[in-house]
PDB file of N, CA and C in Angstrom:
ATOM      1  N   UNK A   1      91.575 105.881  62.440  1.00  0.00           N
ATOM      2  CA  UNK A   1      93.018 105.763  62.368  1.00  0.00           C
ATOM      3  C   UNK A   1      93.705 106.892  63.136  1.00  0.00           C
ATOM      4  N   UNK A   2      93.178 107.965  63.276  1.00  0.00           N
ATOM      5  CA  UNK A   2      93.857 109.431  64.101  1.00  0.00           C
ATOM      6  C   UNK A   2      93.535 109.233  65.292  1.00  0.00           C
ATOM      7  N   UNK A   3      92.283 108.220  65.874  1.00  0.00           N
ATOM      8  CA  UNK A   3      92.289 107.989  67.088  1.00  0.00           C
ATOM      9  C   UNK A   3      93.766 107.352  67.796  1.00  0.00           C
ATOM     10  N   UNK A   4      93.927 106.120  66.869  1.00  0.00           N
ATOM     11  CA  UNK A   4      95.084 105.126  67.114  1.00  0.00           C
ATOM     12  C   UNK A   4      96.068 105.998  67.486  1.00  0.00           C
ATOM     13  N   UNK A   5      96.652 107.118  66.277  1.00  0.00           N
ATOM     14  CA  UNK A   5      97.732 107.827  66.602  1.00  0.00           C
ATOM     15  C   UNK A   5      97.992 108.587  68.185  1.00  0.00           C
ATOM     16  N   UNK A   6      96.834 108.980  68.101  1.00  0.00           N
ATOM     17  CA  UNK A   6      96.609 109.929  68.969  1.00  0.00           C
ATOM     18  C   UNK A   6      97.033 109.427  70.350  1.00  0.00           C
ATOM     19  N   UNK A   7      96.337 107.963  70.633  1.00  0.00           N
ATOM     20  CA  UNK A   7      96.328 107.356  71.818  1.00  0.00           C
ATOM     21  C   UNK A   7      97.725 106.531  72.027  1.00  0.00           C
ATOM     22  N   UNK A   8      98.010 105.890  70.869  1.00  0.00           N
ATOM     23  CA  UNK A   8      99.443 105.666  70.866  1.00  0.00           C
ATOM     24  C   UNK A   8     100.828 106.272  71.532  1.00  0.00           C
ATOM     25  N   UNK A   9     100.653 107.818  70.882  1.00  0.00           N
ATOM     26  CA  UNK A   9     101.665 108.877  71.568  1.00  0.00           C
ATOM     27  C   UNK A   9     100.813 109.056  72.747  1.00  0.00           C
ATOM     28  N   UNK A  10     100.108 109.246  73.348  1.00  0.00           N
ATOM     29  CA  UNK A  10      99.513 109.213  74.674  1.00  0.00           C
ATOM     30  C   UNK A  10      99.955 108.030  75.352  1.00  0.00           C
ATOM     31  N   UNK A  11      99.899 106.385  75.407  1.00  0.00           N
ATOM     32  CA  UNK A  11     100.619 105.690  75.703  1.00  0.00           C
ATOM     33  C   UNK A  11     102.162 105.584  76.344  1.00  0.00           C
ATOM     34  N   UNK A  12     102.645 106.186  74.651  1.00  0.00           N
ATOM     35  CA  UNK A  12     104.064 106.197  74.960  1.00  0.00           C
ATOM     36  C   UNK A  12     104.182 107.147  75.778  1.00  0.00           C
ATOM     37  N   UNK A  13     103.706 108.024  75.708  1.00  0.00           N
ATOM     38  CA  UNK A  13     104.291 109.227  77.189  1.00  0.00           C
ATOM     39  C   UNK A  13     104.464 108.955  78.295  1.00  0.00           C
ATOM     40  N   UNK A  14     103.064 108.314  78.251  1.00  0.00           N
ATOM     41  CA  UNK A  14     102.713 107.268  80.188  1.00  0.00           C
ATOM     42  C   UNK A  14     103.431 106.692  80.582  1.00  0.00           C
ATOM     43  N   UNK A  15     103.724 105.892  79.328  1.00  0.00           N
ATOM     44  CA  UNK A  15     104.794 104.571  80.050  1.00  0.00           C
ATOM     45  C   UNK A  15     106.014 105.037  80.057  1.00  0.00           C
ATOM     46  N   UNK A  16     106.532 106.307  79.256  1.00  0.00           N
ATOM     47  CA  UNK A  16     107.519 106.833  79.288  1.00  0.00           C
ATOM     48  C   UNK A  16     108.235 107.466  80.688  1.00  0.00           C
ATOM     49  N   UNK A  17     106.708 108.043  81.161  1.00  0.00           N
ATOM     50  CA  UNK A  17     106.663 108.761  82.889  1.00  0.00           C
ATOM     51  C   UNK A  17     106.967 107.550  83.585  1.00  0.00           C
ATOM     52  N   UNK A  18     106.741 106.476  83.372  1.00  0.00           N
ATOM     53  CA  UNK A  18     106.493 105.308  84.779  1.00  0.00           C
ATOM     54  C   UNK A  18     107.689 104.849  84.572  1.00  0.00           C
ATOM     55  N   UNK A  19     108.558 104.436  83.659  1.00  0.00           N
ATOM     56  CA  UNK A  19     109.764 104.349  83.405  1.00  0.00           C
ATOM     57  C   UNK A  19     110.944 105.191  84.106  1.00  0.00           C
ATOM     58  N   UNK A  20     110.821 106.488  83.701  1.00  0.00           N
ATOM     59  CA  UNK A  20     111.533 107.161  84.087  1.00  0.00           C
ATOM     60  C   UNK A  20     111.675 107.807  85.391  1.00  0.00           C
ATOM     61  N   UNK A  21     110.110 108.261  85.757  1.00  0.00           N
ATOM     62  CA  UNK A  21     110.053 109.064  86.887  1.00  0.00           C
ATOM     63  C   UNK A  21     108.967 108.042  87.881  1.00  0.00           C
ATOM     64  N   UNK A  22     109.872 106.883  88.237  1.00  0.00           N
ATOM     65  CA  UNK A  22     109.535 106.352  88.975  1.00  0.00           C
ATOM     66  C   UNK A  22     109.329 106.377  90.671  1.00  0.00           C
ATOM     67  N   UNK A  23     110.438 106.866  91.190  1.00  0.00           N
ATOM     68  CA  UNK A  23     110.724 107.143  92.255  1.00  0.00           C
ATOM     69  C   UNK A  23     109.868 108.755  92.421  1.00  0.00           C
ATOM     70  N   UNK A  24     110.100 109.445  91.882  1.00  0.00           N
ATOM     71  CA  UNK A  24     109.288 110.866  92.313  1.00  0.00           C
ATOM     72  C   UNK A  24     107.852 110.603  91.525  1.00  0.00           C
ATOM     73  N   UNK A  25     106.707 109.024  91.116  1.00  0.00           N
ATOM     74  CA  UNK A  25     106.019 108.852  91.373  1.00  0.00           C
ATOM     75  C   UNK A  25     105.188 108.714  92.633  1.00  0.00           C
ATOM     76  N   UNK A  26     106.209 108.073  93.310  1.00  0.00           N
ATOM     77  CA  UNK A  26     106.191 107.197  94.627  1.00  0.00           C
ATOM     78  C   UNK A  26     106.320 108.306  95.567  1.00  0.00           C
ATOM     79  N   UNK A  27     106.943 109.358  95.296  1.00  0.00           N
ATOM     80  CA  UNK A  27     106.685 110.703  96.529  1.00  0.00           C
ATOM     81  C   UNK A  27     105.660 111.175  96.116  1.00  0.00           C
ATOM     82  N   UNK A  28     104.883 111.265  95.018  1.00  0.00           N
ATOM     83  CA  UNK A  28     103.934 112.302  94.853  1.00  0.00           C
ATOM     84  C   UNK A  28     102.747 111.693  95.335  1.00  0.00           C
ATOM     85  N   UNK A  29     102.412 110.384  94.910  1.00  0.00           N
ATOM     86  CA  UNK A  29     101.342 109.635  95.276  1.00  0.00           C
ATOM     87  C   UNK A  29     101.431 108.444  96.424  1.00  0.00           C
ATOM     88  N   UNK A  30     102.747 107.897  96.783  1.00  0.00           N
ATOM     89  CA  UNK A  30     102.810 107.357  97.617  1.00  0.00           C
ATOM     90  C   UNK A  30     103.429 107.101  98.740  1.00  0.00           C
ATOM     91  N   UNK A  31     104.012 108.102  99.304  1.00  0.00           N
ATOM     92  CA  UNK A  31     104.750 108.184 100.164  1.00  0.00           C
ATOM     93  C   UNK A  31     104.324 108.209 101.308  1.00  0.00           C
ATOM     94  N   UNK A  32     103.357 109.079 101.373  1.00  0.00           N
ATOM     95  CA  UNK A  32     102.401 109.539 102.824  1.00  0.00           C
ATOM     96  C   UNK A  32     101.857 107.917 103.616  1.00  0.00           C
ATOM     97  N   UNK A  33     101.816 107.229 102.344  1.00  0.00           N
ATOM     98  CA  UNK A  33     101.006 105.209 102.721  1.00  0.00           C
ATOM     99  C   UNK A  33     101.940 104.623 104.174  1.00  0.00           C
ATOM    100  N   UNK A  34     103.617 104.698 103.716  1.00  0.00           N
ATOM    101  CA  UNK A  34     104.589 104.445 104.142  1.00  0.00           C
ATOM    102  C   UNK A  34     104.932 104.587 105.365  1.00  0.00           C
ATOM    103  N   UNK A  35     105.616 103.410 106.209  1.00  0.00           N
ATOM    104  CA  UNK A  35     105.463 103.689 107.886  1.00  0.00           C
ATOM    105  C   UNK A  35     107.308 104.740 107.811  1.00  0.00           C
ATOM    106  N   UNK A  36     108.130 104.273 106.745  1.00  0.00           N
ATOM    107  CA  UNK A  36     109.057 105.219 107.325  1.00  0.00           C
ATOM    108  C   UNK A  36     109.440 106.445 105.729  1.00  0.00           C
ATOM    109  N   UNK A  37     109.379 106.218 104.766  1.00  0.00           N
ATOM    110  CA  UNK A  37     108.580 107.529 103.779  1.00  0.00           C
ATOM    111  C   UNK A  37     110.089 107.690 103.156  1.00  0.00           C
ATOM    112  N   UNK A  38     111.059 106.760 103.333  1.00  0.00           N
ATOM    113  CA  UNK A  38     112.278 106.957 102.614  1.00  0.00           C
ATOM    114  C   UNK A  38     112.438 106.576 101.022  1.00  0.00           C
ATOM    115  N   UNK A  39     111.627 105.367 100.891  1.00  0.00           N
ATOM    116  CA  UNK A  39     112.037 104.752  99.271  1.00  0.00           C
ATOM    117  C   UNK A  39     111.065 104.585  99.274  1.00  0.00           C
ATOM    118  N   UNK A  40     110.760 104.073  97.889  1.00  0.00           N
ATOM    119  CA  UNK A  40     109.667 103.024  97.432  1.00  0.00           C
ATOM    120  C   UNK A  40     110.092 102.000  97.379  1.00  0.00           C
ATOM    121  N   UNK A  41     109.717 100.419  97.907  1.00  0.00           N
ATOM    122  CA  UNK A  41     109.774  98.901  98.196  1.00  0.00           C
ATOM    123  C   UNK A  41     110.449  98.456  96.940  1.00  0.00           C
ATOM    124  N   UNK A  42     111.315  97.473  96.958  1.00  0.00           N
ATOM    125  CA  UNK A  42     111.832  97.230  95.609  1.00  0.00           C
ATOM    126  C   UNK A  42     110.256  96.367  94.690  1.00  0.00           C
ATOM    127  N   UNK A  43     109.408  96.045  94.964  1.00  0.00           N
ATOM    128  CA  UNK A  43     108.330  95.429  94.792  1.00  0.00           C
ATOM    129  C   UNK A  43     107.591  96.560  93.785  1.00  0.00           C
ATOM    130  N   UNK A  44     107.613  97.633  93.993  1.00  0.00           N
ATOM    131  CA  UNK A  44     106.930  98.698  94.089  1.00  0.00           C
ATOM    132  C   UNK A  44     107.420  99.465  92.667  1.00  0.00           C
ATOM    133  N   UNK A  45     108.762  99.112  92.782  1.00  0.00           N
ATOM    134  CA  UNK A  45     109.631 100.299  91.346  1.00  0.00           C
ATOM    135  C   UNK A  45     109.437  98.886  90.307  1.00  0.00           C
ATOM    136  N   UNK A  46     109.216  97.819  90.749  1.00  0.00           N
ATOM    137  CA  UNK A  46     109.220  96.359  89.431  1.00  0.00           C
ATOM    138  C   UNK A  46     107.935  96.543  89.123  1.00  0.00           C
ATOM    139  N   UNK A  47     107.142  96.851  89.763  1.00  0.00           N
ATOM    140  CA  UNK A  47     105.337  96.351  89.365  1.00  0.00           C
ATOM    141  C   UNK A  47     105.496  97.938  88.343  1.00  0.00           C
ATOM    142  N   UNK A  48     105.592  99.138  88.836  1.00  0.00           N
ATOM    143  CA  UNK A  48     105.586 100.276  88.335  1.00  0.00           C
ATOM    144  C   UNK A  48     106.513 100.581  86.719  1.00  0.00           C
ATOM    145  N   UNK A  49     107.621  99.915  86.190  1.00  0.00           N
ATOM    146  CA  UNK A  49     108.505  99.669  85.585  1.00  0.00           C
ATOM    147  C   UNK A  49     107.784  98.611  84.357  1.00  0.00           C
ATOM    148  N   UNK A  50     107.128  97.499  84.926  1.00  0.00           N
ATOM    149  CA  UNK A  50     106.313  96.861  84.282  1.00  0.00           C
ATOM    150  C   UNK A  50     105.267  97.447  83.583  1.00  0.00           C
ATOM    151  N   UNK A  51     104.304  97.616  84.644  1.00  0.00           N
ATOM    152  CA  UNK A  51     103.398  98.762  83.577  1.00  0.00           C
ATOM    153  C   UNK A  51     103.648  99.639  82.518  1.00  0.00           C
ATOM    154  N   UNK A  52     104.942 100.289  83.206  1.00  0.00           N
ATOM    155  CA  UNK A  52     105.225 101.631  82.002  1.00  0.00           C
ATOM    156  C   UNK A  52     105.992 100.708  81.183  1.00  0.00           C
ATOM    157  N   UNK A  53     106.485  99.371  80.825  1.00  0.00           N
ATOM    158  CA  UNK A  53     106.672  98.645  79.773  1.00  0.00           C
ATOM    159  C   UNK A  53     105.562  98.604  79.253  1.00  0.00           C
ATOM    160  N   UNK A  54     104.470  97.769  79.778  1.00  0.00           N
ATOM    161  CA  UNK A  54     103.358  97.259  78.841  1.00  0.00           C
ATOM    162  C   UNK A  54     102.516  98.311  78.263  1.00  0.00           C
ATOM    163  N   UNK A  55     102.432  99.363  78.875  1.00  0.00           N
ATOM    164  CA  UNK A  55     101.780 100.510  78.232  1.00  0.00           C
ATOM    165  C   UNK A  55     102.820 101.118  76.894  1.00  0.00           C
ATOM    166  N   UNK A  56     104.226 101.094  77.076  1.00  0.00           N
ATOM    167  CA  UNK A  56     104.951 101.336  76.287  1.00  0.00           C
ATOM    168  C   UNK A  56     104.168 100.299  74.784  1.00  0.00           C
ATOM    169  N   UNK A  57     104.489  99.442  75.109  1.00  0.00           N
ATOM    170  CA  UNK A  57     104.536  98.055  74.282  1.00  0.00           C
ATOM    171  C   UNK A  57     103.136  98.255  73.720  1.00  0.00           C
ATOM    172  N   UNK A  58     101.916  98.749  74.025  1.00  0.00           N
ATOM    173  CA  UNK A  58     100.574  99.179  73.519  1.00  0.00           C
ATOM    174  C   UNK A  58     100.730 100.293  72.827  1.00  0.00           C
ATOM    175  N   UNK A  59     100.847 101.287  73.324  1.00  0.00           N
ATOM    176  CA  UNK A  59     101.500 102.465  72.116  1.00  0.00           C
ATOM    177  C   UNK A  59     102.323 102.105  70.926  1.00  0.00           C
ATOM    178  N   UNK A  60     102.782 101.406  71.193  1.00  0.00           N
ATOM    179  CA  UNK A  60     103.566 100.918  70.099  1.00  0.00           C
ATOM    180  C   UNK A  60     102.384 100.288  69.478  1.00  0.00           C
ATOM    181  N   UNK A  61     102.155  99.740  69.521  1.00  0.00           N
ATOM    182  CA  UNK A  61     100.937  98.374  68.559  1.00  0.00           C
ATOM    183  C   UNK A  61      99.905  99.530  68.025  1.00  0.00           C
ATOM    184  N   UNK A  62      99.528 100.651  68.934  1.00  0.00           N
ATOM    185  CA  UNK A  62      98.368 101.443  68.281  1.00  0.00           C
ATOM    186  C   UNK A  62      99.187 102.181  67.236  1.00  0.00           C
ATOM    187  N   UNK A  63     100.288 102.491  67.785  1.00  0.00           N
ATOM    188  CA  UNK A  63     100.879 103.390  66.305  1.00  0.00           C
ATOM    189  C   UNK A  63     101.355 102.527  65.095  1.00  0.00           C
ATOM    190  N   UNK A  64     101.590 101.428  65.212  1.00  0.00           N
ATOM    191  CA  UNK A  64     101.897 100.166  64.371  1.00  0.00           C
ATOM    192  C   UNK A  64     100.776  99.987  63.316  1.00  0.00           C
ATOM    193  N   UNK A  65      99.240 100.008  64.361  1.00  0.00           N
ATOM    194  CA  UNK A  65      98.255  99.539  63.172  1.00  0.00           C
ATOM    195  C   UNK A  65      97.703  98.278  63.509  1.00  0.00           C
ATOM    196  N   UNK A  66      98.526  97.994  64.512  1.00  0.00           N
ATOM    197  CA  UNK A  66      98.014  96.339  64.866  1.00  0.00           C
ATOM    198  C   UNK A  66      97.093  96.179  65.628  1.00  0.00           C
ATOM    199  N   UNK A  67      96.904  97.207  66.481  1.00  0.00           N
ATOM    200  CA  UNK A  67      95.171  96.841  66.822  1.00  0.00           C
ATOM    201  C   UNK A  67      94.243  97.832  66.523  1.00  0.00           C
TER     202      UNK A  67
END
């Protein structure tokens, strides 16, 4: 059960980062990919936004108890 917790708030942090610090994801790890290095693709902040939902949405369930 302290695993659950544990990984839960670990979760929520992640998805908390991908949420929030989306764009200065995309400079730290992906910018250099990029032929002109200004934004990240609108493709790019939805797929990234998603994740840090569904990881959100798993933290939640581990701290819940439900899985």
């Amino acid at each position: 059960m302290e695993q659950n917790i544990i990984a839960g708030i670990v979760f929520l942090i992640i998805g908390i980062i991908l949420e929030v610090f989306t764009t200065s994801l995309w400079r730290l790890c992906e910018k250099w990919k990029s032929k002109d290095g200004k934004a990240p693709s609108p493709s790019y902040v939805v797929l990234i936004r998603t994740l840090g939902a569904l990881v959100i949405l798993l933290g939640l369930l581990l701290l819940s108890g439900a899985i």
